[in-house]
C-alpha atoms as a PDB file:
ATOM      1  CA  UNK A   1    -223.754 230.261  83.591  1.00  0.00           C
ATOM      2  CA  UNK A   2    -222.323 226.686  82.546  1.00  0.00           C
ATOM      3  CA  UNK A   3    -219.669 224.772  84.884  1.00  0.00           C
ATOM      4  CA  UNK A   4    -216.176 223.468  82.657  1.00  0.00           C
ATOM      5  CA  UNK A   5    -217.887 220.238  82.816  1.00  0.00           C
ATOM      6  CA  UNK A   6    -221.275 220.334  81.765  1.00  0.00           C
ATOM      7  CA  UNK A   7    -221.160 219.387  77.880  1.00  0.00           C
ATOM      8  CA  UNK A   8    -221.535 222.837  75.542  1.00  0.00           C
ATOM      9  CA  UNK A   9    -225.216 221.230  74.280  1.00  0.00           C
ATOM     10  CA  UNK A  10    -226.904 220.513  77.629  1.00  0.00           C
ATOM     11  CA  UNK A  11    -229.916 222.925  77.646  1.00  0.00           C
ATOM     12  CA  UNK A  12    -229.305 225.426  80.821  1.00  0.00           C
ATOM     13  CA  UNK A  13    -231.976 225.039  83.788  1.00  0.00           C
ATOM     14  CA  UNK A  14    -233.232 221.938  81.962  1.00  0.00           C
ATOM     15  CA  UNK A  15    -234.932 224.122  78.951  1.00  0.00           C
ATOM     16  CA  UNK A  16    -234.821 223.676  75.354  1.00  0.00           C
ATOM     17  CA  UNK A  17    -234.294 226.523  72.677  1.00  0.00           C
ATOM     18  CA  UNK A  18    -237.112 226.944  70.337  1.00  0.00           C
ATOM     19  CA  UNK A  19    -234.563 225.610  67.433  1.00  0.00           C
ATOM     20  CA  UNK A  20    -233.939 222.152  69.235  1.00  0.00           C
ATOM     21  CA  UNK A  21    -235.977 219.004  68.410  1.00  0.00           C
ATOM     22  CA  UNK A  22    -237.095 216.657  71.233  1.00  0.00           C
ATOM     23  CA  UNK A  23    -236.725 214.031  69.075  1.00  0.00           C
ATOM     24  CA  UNK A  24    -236.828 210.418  70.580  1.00  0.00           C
ATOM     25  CA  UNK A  25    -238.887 207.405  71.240  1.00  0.00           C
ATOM     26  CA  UNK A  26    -242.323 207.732  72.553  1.00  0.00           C
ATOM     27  CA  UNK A  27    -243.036 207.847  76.140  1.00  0.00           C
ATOM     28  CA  UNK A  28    -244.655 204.150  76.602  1.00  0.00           C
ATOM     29  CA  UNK A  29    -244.500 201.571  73.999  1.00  0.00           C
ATOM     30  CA  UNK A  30    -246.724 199.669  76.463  1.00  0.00           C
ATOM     31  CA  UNK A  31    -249.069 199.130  73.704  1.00  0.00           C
ATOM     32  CA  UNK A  32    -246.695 197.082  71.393  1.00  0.00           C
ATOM     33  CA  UNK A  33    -245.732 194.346  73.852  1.00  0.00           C
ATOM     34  CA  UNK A  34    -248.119 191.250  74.350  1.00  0.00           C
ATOM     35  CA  UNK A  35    -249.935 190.746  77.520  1.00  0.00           C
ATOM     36  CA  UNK A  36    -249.213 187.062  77.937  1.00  0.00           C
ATOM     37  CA  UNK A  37    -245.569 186.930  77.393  1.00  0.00           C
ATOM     38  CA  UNK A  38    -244.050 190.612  76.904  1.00  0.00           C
ATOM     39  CA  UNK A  39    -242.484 190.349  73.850  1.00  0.00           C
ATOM     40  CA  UNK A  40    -242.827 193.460  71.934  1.00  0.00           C
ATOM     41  CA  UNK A  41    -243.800 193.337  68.908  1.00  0.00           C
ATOM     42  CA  UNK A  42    -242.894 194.830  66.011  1.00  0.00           C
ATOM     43  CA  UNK A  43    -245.088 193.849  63.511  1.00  0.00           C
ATOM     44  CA  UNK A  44    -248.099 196.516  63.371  1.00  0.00           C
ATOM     45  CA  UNK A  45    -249.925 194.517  61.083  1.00  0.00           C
ATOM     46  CA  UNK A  46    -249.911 190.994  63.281  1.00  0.00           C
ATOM     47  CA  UNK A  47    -252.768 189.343  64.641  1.00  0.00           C
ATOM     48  CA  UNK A  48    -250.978 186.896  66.875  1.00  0.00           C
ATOM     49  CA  UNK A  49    -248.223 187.316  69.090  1.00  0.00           C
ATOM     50  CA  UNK A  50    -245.268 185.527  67.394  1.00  0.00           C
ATOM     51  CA  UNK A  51    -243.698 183.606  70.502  1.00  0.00           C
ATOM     52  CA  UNK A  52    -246.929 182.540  72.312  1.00  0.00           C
ATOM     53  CA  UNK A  53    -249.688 183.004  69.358  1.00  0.00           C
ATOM     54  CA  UNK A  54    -251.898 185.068  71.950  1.00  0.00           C
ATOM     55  CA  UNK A  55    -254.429 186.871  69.782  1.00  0.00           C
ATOM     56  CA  UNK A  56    -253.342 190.842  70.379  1.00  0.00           C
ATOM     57  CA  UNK A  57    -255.490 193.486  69.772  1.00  0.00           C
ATOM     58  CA  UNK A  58    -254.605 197.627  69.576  1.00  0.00           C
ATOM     59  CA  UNK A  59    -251.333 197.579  67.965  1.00  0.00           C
END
C-alpha cells in the first residue's frame, strides 16, 4: 500500500518490476580518474593525464 506522498513511480518495498530499466551510471568510475591529481578523465583513448601529464594506464 503507497502513502499520499510517496511519488506514483517509487518501486514498493524498494523492488523493481521486471518492465523497469535500472538505467544509470556505473557503480565506480574509480578507474577513469588519475592517481596523481584526480581529475577524471574523459578521454578513453589518452595516454597522459591532461592537467598533470602523469602517464595513466587502464582506462
Amino acid at each position: 500500500m503507497r502513502n499520499e506522498n510517496e511519488r506514483p513511480d517509487t518501486p514498493v518495498h524498494g523492488r523493481l518490476d521486471d518492465d523497469e530499466e535500472l538505467g544509470g551510471d556505473p557503480a565506480c568510475w574509480l578507474h577513469r580518474v588519475c592517481p596523481e591529481c584526480g581529475l577524471f578523465i574523459e578521454d578513453h583513448s589518452a595516454a597522459t593525464c591532461p592537467r598533470c601529464e602523469h602517464v595513466l594506464t587502464d582506462l
